[in-house]
C-alpha atoms as a PDB file:
ATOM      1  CA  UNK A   1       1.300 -17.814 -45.255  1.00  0.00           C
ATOM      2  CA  UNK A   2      -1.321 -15.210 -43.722  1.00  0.00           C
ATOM      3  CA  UNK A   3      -0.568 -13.071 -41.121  1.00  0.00           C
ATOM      4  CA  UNK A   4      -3.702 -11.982 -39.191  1.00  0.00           C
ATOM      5  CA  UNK A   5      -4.235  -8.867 -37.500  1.00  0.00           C
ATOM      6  CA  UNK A   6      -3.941 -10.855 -34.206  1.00  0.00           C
ATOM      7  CA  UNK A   7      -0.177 -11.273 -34.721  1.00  0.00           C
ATOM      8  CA  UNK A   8       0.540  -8.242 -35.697  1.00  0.00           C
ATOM      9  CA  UNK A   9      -1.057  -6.556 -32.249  1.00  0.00           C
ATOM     10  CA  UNK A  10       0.586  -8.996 -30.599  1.00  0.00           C
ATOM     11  CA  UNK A  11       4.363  -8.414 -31.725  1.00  0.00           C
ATOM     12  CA  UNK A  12       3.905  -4.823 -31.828  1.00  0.00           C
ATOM     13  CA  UNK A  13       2.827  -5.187 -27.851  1.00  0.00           C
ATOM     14  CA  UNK A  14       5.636  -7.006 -27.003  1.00  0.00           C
ATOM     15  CA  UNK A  15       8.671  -5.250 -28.957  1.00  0.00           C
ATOM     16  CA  UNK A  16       7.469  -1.605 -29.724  1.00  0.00           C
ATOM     17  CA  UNK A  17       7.810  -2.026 -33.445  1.00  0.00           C
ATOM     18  CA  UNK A  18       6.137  -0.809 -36.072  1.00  0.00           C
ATOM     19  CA  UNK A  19       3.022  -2.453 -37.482  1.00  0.00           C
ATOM     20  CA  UNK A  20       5.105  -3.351 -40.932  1.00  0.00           C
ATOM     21  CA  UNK A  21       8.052  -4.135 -39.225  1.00  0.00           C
ATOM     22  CA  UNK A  22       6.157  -6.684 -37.357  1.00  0.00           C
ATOM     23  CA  UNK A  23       4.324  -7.704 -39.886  1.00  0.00           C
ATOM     24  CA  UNK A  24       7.570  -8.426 -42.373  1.00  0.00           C
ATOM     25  CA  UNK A  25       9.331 -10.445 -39.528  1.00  0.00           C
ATOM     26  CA  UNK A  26       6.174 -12.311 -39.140  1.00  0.00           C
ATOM     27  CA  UNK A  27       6.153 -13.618 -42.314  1.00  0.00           C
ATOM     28  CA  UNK A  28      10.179 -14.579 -42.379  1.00  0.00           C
ATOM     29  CA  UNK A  29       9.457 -16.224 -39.142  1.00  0.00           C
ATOM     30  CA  UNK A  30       6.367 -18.033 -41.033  1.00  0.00           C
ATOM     31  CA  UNK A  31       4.356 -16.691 -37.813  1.00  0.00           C
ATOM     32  CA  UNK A  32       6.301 -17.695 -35.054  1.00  0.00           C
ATOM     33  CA  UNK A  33       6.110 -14.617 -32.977  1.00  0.00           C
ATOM     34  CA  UNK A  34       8.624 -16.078 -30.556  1.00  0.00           C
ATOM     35  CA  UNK A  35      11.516 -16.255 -33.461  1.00  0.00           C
ATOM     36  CA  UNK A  36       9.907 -13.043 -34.959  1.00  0.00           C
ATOM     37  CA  UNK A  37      11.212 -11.310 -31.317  1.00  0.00           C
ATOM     38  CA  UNK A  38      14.682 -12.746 -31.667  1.00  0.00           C
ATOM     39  CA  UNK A  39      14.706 -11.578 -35.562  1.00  0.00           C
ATOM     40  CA  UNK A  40      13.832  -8.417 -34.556  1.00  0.00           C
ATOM     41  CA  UNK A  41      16.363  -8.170 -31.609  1.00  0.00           C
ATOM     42  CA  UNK A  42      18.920  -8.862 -33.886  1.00  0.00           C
ATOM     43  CA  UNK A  43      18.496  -6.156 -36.625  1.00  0.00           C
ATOM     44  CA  UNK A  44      17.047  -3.110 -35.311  1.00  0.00           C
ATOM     45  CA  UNK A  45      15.552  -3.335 -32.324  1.00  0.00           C
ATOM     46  CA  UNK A  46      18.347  -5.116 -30.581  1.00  0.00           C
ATOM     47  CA  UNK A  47      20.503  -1.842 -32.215  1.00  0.00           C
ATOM     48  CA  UNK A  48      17.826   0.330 -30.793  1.00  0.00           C
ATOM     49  CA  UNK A  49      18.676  -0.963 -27.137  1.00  0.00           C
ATOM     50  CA  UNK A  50      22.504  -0.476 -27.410  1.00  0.00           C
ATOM     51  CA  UNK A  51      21.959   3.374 -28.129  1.00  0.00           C
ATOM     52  CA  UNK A  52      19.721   3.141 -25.106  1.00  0.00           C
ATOM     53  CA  UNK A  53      22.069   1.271 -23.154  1.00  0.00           C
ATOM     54  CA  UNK A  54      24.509   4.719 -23.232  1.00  0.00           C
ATOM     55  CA  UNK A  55      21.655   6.828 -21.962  1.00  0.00           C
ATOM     56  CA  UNK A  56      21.390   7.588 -17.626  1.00  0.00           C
ATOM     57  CA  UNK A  57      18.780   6.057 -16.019  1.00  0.00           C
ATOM     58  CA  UNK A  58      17.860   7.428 -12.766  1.00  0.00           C
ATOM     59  CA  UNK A  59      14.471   7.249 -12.218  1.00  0.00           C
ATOM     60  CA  UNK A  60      12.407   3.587 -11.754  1.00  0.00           C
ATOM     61  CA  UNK A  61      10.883   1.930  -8.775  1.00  0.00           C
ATOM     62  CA  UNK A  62      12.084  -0.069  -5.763  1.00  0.00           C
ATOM     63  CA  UNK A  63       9.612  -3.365  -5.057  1.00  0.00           C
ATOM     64  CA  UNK A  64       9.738  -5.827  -2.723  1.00  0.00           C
ATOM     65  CA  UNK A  65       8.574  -9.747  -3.238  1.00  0.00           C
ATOM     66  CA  UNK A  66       8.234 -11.675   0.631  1.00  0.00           C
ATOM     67  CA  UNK A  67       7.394 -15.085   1.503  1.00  0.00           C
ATOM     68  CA  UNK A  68       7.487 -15.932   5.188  1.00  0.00           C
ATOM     69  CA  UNK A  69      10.675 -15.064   6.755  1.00  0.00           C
ATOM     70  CA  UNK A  70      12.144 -14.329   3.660  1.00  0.00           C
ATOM     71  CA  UNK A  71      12.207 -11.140   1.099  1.00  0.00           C
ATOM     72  CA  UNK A  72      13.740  -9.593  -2.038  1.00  0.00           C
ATOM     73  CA  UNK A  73      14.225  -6.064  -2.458  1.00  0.00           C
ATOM     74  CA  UNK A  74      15.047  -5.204  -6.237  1.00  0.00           C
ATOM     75  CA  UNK A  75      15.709  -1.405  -7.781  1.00  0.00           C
ATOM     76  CA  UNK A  76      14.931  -1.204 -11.182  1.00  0.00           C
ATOM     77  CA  UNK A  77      16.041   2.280 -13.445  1.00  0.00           C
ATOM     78  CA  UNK A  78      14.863   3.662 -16.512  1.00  0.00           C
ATOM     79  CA  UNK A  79      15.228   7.425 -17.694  1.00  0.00           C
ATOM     80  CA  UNK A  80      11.831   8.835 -16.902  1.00  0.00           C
ATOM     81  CA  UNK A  81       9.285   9.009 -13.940  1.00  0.00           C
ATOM     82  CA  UNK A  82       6.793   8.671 -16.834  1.00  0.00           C
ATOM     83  CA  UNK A  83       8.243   5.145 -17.844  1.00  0.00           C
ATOM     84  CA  UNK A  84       8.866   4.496 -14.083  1.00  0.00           C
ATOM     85  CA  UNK A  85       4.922   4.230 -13.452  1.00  0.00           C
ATOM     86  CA  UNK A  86       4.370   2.347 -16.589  1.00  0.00           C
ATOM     87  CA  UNK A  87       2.197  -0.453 -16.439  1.00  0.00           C
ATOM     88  CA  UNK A  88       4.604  -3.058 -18.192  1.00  0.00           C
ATOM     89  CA  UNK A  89       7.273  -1.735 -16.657  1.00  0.00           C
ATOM     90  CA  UNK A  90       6.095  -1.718 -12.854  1.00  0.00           C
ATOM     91  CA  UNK A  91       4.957  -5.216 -13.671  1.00  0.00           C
ATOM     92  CA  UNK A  92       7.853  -6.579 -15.214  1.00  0.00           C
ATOM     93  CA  UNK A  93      10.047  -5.117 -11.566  1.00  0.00           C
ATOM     94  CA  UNK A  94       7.448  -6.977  -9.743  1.00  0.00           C
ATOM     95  CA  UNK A  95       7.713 -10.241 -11.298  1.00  0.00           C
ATOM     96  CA  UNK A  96      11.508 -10.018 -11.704  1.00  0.00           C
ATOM     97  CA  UNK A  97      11.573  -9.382  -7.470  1.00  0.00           C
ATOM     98  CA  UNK A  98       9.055 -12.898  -7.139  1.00  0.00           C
ATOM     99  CA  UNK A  99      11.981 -14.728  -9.599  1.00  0.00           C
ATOM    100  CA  UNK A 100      14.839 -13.564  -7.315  1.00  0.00           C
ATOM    101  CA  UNK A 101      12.871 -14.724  -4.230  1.00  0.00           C
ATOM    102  CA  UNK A 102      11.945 -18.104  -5.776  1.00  0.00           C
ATOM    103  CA  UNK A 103      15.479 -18.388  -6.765  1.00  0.00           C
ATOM    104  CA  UNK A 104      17.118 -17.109  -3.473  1.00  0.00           C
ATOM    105  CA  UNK A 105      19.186 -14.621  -5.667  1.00  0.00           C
ATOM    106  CA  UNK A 106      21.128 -11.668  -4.217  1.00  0.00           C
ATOM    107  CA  UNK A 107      23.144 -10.745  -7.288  1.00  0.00           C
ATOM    108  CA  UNK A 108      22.575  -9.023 -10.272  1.00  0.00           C
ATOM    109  CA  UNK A 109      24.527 -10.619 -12.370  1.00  0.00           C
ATOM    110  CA  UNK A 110      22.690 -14.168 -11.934  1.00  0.00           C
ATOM    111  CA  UNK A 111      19.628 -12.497 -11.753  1.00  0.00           C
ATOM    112  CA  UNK A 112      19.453 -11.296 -14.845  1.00  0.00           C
ATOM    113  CA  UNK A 113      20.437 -14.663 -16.667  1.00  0.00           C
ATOM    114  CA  UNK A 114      17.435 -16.424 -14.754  1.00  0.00           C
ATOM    115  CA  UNK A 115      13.695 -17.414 -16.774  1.00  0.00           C
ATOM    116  CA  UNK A 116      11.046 -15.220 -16.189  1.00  0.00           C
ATOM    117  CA  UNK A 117       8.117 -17.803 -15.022  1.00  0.00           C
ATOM    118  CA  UNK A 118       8.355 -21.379 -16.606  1.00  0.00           C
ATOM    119  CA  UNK A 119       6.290 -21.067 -19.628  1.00  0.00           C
ATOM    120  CA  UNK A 120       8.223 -17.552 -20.445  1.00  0.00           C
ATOM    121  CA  UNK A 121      11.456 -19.642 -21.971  1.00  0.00           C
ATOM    122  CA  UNK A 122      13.167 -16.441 -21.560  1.00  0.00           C
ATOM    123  CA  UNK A 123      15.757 -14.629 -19.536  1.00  0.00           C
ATOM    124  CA  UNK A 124      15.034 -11.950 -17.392  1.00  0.00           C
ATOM    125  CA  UNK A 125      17.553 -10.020 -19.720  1.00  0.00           C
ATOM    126  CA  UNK A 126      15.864 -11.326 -22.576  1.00  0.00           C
ATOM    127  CA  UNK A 127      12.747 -10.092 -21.453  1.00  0.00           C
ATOM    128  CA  UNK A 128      14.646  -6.746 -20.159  1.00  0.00           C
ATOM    129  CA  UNK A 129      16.151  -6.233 -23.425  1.00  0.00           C
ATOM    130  CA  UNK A 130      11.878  -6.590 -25.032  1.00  0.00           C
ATOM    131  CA  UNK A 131      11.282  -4.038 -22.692  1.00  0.00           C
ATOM    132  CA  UNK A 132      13.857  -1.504 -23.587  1.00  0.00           C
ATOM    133  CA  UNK A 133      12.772  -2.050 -26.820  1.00  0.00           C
ATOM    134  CA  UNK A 134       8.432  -1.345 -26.428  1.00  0.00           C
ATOM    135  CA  UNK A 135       9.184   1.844 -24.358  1.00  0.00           C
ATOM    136  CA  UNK A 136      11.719   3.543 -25.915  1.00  0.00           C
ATOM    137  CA  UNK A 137      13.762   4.015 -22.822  1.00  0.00           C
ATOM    138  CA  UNK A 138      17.007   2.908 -21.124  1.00  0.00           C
ATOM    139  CA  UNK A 139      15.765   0.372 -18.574  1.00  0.00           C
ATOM    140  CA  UNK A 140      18.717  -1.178 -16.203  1.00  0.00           C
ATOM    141  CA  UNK A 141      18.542  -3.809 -13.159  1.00  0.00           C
ATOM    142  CA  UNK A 142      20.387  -1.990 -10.900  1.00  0.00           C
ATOM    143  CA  UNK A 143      20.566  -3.857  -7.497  1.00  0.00           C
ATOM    144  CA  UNK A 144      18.916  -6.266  -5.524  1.00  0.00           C
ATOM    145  CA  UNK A 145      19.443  -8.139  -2.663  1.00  0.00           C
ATOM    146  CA  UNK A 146      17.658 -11.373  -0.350  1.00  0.00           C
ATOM    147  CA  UNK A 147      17.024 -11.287   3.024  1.00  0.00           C
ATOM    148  CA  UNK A 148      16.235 -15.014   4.983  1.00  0.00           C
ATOM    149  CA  UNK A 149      15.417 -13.267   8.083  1.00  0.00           C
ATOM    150  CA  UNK A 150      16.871 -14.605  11.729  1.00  0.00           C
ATOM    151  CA  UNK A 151      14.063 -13.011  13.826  1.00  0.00           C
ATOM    152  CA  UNK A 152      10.797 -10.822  12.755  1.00  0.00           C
ATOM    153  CA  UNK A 153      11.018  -9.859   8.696  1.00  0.00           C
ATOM    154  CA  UNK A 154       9.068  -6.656   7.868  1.00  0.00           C
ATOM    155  CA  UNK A 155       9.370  -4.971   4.544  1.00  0.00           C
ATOM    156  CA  UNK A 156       8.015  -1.207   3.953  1.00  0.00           C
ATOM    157  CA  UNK A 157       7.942   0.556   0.212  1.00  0.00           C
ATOM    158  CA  UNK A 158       7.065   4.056   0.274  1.00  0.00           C
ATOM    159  CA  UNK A 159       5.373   5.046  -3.072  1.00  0.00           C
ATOM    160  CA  UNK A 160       7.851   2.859  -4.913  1.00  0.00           C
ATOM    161  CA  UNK A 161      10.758   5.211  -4.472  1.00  0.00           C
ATOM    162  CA  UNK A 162      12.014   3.752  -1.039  1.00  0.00           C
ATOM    163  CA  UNK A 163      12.092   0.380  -0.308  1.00  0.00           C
ATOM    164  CA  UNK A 164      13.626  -1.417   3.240  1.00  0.00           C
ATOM    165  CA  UNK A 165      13.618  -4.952   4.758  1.00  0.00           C
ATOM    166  CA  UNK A 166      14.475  -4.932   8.103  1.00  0.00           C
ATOM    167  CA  UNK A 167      15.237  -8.252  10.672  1.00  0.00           C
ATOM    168  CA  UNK A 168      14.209  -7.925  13.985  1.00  0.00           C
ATOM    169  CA  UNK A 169      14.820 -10.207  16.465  1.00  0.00           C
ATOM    170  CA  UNK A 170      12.840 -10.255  19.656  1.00  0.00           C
ATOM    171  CA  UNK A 171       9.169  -7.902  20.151  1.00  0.00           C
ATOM    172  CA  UNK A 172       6.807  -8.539  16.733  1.00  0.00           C
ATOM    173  CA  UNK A 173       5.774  -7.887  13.419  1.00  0.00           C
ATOM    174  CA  UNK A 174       4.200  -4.537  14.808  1.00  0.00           C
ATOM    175  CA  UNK A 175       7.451  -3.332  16.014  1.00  0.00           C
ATOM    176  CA  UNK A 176       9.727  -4.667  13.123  1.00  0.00           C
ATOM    177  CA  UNK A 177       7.193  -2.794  10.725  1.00  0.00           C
ATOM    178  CA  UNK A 178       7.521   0.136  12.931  1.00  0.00           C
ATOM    179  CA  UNK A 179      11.309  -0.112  12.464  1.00  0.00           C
ATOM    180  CA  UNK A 180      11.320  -0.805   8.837  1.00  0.00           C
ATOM    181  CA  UNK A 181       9.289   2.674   8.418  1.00  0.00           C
ATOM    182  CA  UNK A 182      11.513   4.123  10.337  1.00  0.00           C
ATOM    183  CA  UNK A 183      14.553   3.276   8.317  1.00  0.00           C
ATOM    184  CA  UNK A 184      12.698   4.302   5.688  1.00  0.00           C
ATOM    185  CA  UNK A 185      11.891   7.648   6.565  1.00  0.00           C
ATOM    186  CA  UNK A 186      15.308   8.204   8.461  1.00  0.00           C
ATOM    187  CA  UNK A 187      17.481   6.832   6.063  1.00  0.00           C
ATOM    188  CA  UNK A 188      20.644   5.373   8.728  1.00  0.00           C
ATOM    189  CA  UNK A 189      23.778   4.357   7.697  1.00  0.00           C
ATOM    190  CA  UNK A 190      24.582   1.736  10.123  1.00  0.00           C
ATOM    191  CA  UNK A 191      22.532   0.032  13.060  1.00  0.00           C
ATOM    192  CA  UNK A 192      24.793   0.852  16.045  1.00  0.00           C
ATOM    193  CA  UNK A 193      27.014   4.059  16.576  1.00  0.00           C
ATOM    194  CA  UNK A 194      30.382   1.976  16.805  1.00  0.00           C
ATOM    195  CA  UNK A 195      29.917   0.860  13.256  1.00  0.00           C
ATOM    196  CA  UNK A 196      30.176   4.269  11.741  1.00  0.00           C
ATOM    197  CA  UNK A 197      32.978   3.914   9.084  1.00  0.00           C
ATOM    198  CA  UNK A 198      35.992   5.891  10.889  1.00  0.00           C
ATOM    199  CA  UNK A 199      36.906   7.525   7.416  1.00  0.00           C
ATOM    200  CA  UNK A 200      33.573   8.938   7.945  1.00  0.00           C
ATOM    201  CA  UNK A 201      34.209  10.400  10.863  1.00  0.00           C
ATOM    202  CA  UNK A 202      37.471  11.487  10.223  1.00  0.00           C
ATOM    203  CA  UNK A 203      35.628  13.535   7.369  1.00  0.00           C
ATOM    204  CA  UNK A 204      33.216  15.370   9.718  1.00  0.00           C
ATOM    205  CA  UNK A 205      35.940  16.138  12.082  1.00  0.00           C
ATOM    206  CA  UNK A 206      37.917  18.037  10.007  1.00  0.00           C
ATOM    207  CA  UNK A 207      34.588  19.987   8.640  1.00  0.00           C
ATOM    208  CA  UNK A 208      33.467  21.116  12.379  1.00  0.00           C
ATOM    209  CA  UNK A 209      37.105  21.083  13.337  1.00  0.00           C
ATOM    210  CA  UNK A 210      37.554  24.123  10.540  1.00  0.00           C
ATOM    211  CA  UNK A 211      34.042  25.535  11.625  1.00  0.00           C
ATOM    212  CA  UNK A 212      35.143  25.787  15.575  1.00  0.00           C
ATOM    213  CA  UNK A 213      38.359  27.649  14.360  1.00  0.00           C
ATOM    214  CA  UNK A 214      37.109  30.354  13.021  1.00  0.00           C
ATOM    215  CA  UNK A 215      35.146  31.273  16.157  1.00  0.00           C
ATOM    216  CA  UNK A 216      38.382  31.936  17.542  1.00  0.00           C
ATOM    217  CA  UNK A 217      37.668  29.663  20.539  1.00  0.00           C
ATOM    218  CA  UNK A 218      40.848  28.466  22.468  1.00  0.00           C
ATOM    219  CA  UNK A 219      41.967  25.663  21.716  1.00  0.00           C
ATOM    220  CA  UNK A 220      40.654  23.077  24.748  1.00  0.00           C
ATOM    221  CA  UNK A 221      37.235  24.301  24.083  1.00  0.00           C
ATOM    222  CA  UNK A 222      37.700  23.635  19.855  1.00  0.00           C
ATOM    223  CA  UNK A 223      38.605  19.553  21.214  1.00  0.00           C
ATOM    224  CA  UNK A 224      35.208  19.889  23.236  1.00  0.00           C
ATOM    225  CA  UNK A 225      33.349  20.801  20.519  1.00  0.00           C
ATOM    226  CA  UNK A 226      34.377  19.112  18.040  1.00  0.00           C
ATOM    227  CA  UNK A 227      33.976  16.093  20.591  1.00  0.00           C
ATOM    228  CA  UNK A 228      29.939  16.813  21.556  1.00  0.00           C
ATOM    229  CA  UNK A 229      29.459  17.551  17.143  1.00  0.00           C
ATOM    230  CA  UNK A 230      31.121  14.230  16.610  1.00  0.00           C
ATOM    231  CA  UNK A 231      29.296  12.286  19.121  1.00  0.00           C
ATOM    232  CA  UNK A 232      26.111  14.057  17.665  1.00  0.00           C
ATOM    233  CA  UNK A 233      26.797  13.260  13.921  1.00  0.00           C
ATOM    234  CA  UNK A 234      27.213   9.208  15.108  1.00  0.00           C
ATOM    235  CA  UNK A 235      24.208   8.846  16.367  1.00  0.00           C
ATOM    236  CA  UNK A 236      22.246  11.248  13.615  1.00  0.00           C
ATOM    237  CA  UNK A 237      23.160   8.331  11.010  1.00  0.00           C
ATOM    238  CA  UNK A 238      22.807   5.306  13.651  1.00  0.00           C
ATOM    239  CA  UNK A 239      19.766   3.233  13.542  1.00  0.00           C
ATOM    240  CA  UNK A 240      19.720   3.227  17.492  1.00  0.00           C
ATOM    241  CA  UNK A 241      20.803   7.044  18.144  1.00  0.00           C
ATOM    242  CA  UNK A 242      18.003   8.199  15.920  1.00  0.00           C
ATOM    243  CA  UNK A 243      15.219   9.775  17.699  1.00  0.00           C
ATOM    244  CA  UNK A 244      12.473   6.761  16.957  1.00  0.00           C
ATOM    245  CA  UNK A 245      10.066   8.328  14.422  1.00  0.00           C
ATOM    246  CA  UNK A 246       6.804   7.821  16.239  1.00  0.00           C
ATOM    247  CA  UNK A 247       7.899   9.018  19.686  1.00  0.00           C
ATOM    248  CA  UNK A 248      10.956  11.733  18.632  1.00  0.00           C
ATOM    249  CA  UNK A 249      10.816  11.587  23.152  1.00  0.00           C
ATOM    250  CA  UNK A 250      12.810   8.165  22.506  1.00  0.00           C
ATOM    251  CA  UNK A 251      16.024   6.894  20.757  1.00  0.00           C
ATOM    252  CA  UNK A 252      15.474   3.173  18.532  1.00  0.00           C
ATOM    253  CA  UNK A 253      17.405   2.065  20.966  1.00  0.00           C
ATOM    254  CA  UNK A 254      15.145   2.839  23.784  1.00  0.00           C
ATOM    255  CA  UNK A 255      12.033   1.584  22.109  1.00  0.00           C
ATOM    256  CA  UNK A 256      13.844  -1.638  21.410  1.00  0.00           C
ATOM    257  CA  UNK A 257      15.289  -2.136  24.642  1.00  0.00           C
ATOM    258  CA  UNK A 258      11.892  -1.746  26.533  1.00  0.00           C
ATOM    259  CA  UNK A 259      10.419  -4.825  23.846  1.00  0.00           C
ATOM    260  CA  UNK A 260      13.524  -6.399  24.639  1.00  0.00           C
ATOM    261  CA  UNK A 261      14.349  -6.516  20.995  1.00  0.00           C
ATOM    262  CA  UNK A 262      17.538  -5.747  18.826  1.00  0.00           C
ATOM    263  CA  UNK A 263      17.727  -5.312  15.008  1.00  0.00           C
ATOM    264  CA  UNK A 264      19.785  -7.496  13.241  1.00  0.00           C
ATOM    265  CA  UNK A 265      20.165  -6.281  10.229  1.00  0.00           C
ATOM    266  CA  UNK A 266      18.681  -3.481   7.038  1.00  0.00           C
ATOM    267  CA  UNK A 267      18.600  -2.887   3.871  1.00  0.00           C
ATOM    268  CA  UNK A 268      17.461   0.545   2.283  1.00  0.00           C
ATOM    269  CA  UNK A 269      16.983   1.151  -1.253  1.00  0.00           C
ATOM    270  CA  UNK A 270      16.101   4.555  -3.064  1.00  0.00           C
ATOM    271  CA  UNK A 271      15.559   5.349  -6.131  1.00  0.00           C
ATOM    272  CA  UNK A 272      18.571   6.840  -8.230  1.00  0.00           C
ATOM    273  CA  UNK A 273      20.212   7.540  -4.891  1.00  0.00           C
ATOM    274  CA  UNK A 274      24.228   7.518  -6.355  1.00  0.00           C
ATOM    275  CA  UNK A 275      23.696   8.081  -9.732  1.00  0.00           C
ATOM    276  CA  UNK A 276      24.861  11.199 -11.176  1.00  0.00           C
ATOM    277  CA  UNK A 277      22.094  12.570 -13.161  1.00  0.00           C
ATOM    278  CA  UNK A 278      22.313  15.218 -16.361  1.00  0.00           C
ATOM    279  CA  UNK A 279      20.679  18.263 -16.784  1.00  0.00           C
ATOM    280  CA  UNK A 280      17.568  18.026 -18.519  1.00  0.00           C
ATOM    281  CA  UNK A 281      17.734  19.338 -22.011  1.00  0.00           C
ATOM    282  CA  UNK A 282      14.306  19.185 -23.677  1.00  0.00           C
ATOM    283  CA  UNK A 283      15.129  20.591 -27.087  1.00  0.00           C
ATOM    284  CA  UNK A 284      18.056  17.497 -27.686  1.00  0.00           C
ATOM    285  CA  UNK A 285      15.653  15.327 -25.966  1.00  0.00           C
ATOM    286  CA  UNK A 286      13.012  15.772 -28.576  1.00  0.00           C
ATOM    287  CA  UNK A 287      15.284  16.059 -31.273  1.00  0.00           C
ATOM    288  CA  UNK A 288      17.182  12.952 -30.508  1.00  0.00           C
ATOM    289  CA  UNK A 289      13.485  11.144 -30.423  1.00  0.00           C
ATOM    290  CA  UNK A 290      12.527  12.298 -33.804  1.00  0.00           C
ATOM    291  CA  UNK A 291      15.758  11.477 -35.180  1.00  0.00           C
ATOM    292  CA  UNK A 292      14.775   7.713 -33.666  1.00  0.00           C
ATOM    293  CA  UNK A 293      17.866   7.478 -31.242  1.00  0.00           C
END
């Protein structure tokens, strides 16, 4: 049968290939582009993704899909920034974040075996697997997690690096935005200074415990300091001991007791944040491209 030029675009959009190799699987698949994909996953291309599949990916975008009082906030990874602002890839993120929301999905793991959109017929890791395939690149969904908010829901993404949801109940959406921006630029652990993991602690006492020794201080005035750095270092990674970002005069917990408010929860995603990243080395890089891996 003839294959137009139509096709060919088409397929080569979609999986990357070349214009022959598209071509030749259009014509076993007698121009079923949707069986030419799953051909082509299952010779090279799907080969192509496991090498990729070795490769670190720590770069990518954090989006966030809300509806009402309730929000997804997804971190997709791929190995380059260039990738990472990718048209097909920033829009594939995007419409994987609107399928966990629809679905009410918090886990990765059932995320990825979900259909992209009902006329897609796909997975999401179907669909992930197409993309790996068109750019070149290791592309990974990393984590994600839904929110059904008990108070005020605001969500904040900063330039698609950092992404936070944050529930607020009591004062309004002003405040709970306020908050969320906050979080994001102050990056807390916890939300209250009791909930600082004690192994944590325990860690950053022996650190200024060792650094107040070797002023040679006596002993009852080491305990003292140690006791004003700890109480310090709780409240640095504390939602509410943070000095509020807008007015650094208050603590978060100053601006929410005067709205009569309290934060029930957070979430904070950055990008890569965790992932041990490799030392760039261009030469291998390029050579590893022309070699096709």
């Amino acid at each position: 049968m003839d294959i137009t030029a139509a096709q060919v675009k088409e397929l080569r959009e979609r999986t990357g290939a070349g214009m022959m190799a598209c071509k030749k699987a259009l014509i076993a698949s007698q121009g079923d582009i949707e069986q030419a994909i799953v051909d082509m996953r299952k010779s090279g291309a799907a080969k192509a993704a496991a090498k990729k599949a070795g490769r670190i990916a720590s770069e990518g975008i954090v989006v966030c899909a809300q509806q009402g009082n309730e929000a997804v906030l997804l971190e997709v990874n791929c190995e380059t920034d260039f990738v990472g602002r990718n048209e097909d890839f920033v829009n594939f993120a995007k419409q994987v974040a609107n399928a966990a929301l629809i679905a009410k999905v918090g886990d990765i793991e059932k995320l990825a075996s979900l259909s992209l959109g009902d006329a897609a017929k796909q997975s999401i890791e179907e669909v992930r697997q197409e993309i790996v395939a068109k750019l070149g690149e290791n592309i990974n969904l990393r984590r994600v997690t839904y929110v059904a908010g008990k108070g005020e829901l605001a969500t904040y993404i900063h330039s698609g690096r950092i992404g936070v949801i944050v529930d607020v109940e009591g004062g309004d959406a002003d405040l709970a935005r306020d908050i969320a921006m906050h979080v994001a630029a102050n990056s807390p652990v916890v939300i209250t200074p009791d909930e600082v993991p004690s192994a944590l602690v325990e860690k950053e006492q022996d650190i200024f415990r060792a650094q107040a020794q070797a002023s040679g201080k006596p002993a009852e005035i080491i305990e003292k300091m140690i006791a004003g750095r700890v109480k310090k270092f709780v409240n640095e990674v504390s939602l509410l001991g943070q000095a509020f970002v807008r007015d650094p005069a208050k603590s978060v917990a100053e601006i929410l007791t005067t709205a009569k408010a309290k934060v029930v929860q957070f979430t904070r995603f950055e990008v890569g944040e965790g992932i041990e990243k490799k030392a760039d080395d261009f030469v291998a890089e390029v050579m590893a491209q022309a070699r096709g891996e």
